[in-house]
N, C-alpha and C. Protein backbone atom coordinates (compact mmCIF):
# COMPACT_ATOMS: atom_id res chain seq x y z
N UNK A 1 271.48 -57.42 132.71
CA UNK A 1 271.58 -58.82 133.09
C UNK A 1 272.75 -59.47 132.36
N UNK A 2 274.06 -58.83 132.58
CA UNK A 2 274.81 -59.89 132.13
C UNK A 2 274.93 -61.57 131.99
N UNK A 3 274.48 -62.39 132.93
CA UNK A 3 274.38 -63.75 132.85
C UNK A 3 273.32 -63.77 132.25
N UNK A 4 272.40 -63.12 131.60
CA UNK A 4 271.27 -63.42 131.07
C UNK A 4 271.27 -64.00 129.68
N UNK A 5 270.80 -65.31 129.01
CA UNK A 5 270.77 -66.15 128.10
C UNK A 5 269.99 -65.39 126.70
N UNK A 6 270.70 -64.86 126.02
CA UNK A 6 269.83 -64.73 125.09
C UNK A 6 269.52 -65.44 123.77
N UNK A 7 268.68 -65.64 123.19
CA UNK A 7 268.26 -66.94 121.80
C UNK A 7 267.80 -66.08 120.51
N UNK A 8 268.30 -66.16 119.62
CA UNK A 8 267.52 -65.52 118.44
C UNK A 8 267.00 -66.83 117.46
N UNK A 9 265.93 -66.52 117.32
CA UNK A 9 265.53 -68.05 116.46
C UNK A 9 264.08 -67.87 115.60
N UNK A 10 263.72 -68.52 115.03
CA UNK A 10 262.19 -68.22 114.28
C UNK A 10 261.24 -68.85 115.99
N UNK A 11 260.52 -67.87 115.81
CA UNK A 11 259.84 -67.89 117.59
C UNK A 11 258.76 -69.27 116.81
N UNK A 12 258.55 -69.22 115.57
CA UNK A 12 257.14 -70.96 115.60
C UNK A 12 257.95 -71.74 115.60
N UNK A 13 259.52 -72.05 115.07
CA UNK A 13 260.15 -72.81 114.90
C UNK A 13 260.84 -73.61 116.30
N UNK A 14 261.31 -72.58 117.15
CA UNK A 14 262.54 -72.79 118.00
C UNK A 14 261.32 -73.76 118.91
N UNK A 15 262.46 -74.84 119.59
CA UNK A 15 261.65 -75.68 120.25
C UNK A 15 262.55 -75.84 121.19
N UNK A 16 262.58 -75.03 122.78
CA UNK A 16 263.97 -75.50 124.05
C UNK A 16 263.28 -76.41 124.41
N UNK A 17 264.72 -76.97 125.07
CA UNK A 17 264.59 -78.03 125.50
C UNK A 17 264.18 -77.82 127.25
N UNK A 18 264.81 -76.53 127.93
CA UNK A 18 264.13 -76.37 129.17
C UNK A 18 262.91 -75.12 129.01
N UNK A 19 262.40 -74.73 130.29
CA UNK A 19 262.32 -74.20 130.68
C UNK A 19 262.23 -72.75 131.36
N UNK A 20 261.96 -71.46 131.08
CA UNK A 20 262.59 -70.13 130.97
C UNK A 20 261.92 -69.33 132.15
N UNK A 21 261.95 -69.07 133.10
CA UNK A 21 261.67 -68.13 134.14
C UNK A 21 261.39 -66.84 134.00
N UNK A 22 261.89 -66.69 132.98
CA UNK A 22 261.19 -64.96 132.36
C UNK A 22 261.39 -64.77 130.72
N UNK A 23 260.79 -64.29 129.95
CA UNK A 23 260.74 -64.17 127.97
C UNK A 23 260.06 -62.94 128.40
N UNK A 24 260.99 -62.33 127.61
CA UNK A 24 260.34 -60.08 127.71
C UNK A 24 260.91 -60.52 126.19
N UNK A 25 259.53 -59.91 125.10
CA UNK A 25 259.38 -59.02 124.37
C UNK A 25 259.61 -57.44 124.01
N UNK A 26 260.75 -57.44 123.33
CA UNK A 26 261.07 -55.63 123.91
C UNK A 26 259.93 -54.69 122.99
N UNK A 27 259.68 -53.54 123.67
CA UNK A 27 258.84 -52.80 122.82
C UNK A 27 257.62 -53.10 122.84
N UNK A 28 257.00 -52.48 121.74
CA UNK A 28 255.77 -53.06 120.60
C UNK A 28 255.96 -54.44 119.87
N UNK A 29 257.03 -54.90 120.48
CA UNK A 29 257.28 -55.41 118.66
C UNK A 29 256.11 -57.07 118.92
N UNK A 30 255.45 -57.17 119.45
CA UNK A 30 254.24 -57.93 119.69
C UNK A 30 253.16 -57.41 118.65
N UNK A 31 252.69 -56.11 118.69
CA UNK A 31 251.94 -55.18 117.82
C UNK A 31 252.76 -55.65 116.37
N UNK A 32 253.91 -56.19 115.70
CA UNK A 32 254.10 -56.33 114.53
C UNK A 32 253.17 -57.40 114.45
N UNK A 33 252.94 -58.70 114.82
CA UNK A 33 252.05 -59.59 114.56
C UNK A 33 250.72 -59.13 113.66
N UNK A 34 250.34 -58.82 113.05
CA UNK A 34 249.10 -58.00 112.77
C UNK A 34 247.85 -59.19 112.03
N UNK A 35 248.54 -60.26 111.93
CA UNK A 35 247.75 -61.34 111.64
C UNK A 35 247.25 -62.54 113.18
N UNK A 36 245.76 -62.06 113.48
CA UNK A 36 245.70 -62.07 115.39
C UNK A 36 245.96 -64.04 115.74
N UNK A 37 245.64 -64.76 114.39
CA UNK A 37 245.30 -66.37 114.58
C UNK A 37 247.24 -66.60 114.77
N UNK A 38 247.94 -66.60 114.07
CA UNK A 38 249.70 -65.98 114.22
C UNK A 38 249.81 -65.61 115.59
N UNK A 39 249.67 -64.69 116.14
CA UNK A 39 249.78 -63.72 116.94
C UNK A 39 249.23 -64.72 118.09
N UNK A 40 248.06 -65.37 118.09
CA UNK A 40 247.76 -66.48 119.15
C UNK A 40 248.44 -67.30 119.25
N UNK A 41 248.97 -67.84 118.10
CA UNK A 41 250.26 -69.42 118.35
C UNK A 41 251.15 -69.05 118.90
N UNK A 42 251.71 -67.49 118.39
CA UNK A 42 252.74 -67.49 118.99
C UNK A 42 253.04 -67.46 120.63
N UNK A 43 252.03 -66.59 121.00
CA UNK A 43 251.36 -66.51 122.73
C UNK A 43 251.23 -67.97 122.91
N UNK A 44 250.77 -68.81 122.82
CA UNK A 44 250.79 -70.22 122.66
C UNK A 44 251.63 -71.00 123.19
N UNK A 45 252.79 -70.80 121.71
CA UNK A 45 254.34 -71.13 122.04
C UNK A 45 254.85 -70.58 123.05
N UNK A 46 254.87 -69.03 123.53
CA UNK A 46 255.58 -68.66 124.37
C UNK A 46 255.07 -68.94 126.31
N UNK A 47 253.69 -69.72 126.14
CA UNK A 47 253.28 -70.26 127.14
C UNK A 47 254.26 -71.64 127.53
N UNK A 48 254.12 -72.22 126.44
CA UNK A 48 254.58 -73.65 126.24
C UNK A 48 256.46 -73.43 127.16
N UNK A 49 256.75 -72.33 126.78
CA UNK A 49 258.10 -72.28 127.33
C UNK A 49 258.59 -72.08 128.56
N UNK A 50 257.30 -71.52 129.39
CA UNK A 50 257.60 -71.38 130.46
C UNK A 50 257.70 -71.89 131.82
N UNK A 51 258.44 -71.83 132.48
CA UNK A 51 258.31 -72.72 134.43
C UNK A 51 257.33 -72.51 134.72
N UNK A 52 257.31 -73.30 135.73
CA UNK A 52 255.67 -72.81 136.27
C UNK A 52 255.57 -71.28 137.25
N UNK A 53 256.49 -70.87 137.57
CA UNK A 53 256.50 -69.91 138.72
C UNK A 53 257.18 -68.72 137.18
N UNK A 54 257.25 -68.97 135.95
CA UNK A 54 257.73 -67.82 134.79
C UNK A 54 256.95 -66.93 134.87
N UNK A 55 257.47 -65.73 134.14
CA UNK A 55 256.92 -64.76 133.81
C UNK A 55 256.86 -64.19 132.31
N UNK A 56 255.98 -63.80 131.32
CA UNK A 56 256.15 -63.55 130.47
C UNK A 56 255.97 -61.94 130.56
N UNK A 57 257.00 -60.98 129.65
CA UNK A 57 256.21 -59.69 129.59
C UNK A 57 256.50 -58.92 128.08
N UNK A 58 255.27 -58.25 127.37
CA UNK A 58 255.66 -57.88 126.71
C UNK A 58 254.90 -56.21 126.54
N UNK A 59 254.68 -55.64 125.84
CA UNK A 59 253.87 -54.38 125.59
C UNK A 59 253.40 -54.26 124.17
N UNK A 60 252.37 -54.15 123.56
CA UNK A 60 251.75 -53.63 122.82
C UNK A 60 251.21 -52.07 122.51
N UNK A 61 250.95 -51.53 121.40
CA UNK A 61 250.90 -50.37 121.28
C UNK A 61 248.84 -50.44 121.17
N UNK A 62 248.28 -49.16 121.35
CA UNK A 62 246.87 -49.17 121.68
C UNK A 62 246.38 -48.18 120.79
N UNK A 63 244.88 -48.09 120.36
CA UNK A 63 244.50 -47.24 119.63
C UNK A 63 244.59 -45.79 119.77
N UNK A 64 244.82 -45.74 120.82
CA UNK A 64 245.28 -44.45 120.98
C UNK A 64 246.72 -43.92 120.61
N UNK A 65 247.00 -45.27 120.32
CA UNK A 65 248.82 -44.55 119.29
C UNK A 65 248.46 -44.30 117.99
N UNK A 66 247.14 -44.39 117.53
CA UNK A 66 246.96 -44.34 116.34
C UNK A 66 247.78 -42.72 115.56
N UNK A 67 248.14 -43.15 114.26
CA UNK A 67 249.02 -41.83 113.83
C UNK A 67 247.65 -41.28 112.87
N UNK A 68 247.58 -40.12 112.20
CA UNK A 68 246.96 -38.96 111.52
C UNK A 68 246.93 -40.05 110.24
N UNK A 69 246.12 -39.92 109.49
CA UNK A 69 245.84 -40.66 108.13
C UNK A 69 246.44 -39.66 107.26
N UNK A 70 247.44 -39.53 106.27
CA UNK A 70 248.24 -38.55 105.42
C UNK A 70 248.20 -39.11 104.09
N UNK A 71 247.81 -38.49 102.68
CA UNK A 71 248.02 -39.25 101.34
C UNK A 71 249.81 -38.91 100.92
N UNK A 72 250.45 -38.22 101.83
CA UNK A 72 251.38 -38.14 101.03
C UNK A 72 252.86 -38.57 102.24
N UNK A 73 254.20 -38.87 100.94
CA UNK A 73 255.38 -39.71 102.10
C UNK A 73 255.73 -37.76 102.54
N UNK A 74 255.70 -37.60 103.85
CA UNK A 74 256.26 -36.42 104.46
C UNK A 74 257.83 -37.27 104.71
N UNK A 75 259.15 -35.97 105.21
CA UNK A 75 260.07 -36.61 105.39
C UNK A 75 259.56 -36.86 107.74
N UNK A 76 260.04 -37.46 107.66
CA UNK A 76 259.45 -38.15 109.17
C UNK A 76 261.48 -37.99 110.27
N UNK A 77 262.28 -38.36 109.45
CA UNK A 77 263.62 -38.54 110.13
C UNK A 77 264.79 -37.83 108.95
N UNK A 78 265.91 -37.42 109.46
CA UNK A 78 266.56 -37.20 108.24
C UNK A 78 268.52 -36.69 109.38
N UNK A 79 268.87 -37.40 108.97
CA UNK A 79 270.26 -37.44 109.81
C UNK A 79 272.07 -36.97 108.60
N UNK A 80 272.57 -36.84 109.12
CA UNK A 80 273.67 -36.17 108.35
C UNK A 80 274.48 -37.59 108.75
N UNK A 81 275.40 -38.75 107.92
CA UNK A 81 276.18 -38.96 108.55
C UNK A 81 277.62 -38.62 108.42
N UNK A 82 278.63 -39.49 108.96
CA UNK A 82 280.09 -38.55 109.28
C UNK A 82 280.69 -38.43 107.76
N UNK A 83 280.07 -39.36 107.03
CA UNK A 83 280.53 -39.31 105.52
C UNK A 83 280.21 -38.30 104.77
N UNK A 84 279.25 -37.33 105.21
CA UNK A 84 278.69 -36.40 104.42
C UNK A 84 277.12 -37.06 104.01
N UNK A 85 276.85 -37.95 104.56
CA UNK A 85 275.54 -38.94 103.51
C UNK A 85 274.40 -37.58 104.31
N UNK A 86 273.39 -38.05 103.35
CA UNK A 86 271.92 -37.58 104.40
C UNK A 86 271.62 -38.81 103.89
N UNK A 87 270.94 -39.45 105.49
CA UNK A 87 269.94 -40.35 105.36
C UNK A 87 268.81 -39.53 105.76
N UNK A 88 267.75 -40.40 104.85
CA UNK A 88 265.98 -39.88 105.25
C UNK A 88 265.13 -40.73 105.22
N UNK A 89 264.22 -40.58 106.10
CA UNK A 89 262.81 -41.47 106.20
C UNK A 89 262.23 -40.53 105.90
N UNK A 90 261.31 -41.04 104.60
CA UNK A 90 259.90 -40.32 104.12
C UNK A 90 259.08 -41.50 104.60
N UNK A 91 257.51 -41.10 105.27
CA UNK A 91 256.57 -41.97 105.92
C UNK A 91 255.31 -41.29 105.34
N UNK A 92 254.68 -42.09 105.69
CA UNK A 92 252.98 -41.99 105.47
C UNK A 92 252.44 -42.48 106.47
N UNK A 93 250.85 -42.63 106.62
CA UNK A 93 250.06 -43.23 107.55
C UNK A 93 248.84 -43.47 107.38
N UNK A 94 248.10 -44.93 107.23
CA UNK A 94 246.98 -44.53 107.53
C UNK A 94 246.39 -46.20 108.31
N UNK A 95 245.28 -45.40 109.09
CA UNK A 95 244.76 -46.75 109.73
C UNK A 95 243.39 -47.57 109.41
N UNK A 96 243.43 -48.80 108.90
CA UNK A 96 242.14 -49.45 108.86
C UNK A 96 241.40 -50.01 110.11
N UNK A 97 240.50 -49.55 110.27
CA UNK A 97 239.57 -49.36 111.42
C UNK A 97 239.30 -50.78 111.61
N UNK A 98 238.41 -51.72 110.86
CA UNK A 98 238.43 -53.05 110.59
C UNK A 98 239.30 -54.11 111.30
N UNK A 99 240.61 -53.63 110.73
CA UNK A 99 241.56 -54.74 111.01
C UNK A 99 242.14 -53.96 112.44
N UNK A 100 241.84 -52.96 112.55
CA UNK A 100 242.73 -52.37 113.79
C UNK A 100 244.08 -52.34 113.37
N UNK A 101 244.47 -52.10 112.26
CA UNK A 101 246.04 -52.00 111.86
C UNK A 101 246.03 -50.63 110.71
N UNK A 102 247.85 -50.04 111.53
CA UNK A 102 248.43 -49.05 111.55
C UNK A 102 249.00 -49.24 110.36
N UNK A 103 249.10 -48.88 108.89
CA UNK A 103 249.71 -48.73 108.05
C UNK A 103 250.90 -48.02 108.01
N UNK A 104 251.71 -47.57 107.91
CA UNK A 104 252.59 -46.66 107.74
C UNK A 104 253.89 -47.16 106.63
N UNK A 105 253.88 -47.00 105.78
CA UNK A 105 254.92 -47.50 105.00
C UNK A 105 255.97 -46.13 104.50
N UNK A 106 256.92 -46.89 104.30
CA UNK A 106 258.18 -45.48 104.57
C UNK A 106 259.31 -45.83 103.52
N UNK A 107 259.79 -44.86 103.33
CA UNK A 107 261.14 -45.00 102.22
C UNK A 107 262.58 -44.30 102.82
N UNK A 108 263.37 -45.49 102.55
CA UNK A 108 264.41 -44.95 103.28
C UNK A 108 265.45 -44.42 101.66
N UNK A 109 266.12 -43.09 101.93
CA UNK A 109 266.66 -42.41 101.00
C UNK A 109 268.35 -42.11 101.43
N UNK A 110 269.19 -42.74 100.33
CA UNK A 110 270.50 -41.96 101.00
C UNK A 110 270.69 -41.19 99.94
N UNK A 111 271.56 -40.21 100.50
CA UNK A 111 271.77 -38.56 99.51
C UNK A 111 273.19 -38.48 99.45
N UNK A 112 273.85 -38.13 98.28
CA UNK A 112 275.53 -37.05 98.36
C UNK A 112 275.04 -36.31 97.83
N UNK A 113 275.08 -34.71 98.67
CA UNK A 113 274.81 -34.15 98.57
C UNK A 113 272.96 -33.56 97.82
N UNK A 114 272.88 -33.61 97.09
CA UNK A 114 271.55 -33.77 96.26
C UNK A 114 270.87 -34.63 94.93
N UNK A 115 272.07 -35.72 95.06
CA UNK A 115 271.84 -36.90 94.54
C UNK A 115 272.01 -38.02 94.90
N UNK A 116 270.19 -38.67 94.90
CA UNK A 116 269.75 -39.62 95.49
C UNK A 116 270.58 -40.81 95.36
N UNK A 117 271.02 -41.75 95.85
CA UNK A 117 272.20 -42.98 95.88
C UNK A 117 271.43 -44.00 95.71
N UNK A 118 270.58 -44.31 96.61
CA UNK A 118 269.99 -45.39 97.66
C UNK A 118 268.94 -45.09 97.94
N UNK A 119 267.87 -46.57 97.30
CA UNK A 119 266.59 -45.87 98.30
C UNK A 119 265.67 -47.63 98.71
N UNK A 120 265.06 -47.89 99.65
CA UNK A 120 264.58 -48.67 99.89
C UNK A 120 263.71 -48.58 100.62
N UNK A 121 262.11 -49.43 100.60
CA UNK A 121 261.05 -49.16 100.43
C UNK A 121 260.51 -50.03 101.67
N UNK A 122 260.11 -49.83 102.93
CA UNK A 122 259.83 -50.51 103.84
C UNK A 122 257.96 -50.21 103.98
N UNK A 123 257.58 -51.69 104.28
CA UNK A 123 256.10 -51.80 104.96
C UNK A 123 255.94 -51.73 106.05
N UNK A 124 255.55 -51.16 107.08
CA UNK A 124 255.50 -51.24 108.21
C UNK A 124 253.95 -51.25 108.98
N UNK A 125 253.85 -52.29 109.80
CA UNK A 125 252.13 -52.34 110.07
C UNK A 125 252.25 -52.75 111.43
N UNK A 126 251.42 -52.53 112.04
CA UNK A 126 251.05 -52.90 113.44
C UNK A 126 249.71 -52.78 113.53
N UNK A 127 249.30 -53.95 114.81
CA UNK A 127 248.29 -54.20 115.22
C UNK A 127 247.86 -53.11 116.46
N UNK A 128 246.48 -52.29 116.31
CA UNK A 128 246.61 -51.51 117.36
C UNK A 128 245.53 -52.20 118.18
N UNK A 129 245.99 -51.86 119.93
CA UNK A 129 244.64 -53.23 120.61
C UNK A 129 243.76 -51.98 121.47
N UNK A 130 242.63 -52.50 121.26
CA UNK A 130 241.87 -52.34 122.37
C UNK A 130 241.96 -52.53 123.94
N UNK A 131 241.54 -52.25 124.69
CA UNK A 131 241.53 -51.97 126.13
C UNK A 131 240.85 -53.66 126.17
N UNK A 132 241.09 -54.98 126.78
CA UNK A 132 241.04 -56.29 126.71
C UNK A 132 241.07 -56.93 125.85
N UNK A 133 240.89 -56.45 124.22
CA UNK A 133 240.92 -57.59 123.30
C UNK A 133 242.44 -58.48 123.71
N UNK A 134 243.98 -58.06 124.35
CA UNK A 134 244.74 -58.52 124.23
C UNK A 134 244.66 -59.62 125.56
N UNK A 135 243.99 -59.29 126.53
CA UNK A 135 243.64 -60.00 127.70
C UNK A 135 242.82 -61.44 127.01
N UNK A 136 241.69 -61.03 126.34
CA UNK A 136 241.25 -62.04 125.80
C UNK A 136 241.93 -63.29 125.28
N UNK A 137 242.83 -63.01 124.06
CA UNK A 137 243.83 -64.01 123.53
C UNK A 137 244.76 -64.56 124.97
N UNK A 138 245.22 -63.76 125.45
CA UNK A 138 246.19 -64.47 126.33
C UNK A 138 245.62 -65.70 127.28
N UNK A 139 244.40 -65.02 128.31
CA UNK A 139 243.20 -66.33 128.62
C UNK A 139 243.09 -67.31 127.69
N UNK A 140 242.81 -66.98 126.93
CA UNK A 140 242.04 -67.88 125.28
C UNK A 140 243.15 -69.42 125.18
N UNK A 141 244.84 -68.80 125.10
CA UNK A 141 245.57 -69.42 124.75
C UNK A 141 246.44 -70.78 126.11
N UNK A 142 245.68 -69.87 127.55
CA UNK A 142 246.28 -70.90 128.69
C UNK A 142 246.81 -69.83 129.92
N UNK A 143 247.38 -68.47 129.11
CA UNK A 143 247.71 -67.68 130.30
C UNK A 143 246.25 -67.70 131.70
N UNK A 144 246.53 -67.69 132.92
CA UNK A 144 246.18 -67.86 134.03
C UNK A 144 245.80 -66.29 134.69
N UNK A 145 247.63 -65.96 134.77
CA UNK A 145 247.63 -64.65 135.49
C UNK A 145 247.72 -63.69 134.19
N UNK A 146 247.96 -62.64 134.10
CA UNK A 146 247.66 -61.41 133.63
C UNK A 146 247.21 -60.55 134.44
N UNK A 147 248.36 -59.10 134.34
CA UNK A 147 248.29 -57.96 134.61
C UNK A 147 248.67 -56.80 133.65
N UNK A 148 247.79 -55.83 133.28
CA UNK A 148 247.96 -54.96 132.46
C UNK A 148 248.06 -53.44 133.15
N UNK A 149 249.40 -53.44 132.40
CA UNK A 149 249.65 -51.96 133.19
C UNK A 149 249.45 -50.74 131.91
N UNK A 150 249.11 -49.66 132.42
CA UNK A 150 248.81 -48.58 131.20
C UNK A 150 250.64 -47.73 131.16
N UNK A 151 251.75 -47.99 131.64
CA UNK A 151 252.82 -47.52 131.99
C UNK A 151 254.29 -48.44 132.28
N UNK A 152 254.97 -48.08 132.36
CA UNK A 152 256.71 -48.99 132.27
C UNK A 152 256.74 -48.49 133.92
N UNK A 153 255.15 -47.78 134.93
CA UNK A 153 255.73 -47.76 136.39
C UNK A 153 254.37 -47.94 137.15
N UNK A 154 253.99 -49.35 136.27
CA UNK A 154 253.04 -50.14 136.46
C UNK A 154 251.67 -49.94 136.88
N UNK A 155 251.23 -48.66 136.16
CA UNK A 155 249.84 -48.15 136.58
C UNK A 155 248.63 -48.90 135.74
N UNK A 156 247.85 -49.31 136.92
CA UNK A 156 246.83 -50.48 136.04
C UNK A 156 245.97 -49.85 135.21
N UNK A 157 245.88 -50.65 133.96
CA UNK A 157 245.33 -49.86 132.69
C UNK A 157 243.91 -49.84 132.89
N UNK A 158 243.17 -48.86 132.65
CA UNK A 158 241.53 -49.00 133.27
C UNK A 158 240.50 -48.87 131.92
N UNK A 159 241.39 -48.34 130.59
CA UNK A 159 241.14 -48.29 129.75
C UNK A 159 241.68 -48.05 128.54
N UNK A 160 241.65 -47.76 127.29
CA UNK A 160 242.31 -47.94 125.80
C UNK A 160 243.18 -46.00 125.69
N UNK A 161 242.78 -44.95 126.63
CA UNK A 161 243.21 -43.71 126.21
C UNK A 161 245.19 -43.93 126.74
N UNK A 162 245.46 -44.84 126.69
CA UNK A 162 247.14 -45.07 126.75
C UNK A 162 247.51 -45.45 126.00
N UNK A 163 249.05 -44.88 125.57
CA UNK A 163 249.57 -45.25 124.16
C UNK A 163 249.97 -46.75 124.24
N UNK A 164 249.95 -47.67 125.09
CA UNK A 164 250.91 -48.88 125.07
C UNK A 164 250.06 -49.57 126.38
N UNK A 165 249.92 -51.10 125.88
CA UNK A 165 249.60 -51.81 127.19
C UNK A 165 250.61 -52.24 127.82
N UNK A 166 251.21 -52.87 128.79
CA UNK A 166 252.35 -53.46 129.38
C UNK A 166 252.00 -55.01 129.79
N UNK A 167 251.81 -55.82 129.65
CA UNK A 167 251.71 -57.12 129.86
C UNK A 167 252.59 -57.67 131.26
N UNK A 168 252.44 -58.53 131.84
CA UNK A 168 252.90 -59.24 132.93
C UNK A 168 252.17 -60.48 133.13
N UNK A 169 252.40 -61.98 132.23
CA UNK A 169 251.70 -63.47 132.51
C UNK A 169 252.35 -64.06 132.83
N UNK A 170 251.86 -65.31 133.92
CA UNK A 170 252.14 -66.09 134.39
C UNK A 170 250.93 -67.49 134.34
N UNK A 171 251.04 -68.85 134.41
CA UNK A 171 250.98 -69.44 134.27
C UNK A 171 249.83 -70.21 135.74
């Protein structure tokens, strides 16, 4: 979409002044929300933004993406770059059943040769959803329409054994 408008902004903050005909969420990155009362305002806000004939779409990740519970950082990624560096992701995983959230916290490592340079320490969490809990909030918050697809080639989700929901609201 070349003519397509794009905004980077704090999503509670930003307040347009029109109107938007379509807001896609890329990814999971909805599933970062992992705090669900947050996670409702923001659905909220992103109601508030839309035409009446808009579309909102985003995807969430599902319990069935859940990763293996591990006590220790395995290396997960590890790349050569043109400098000679090794970069590496060491990761872990584990999931609290409770909150429905994906722990995984990871360390990123740069190397010359076999001495460590650089290292920095990332949290990483996601919310994993159930088969309607995400339908719920969206109703809850004003969405109307809603369609959940279990696929990116729009096969309707019938239940939670898919890695990702696909969202499609309207107003």
């Amino acid at each position: 979409m070349p003519e397509a408008k794009v905004i980077q902004a704090d999503i509670i903050k930003y307040s347009p002044r029109e109107k938007f005909d379509y807001i896609f969420i890329s990814s999971g990155s909805v599933s970062l929300f992992t705090d669900i009362d947050l996670c409702k305002q923001i659905l909220c806000r992103i109601k508030e933004w839309l035409s009446p004939m808009g579309k909102f779409v985003f995807a969430v990740d599902t319990i069935a993406n859940r990763c293996t519970d591990d006590n220790d950082y395995a290396i997960a990624v590890s790349v050569k770059t043109k400098e000679n560096f090794e970069l590496v992701l060491k990761s872990k995983n584990h999931y609290d059943e409770q909150s429905q959230t994906q722990l995984s916290p990871g360390i990123y490592e740069m190397y010359s040769d076999t001495e460590l340079i650089q290292s920095e320490f990332m949290d990483f969490q996601t919310h994993l959803y159930k088969y309607g809990e995400m339908e719920e909030y969206l109703k809850e918050v004003g969405f109307t329409q809603v369609k959940t697809y279990s696929s990116f080639d729009k096969e309707i989700a019938i239940n939670d054994r898919c890695e990702m929901f696909l969202f499609e609201c309207g107003l």
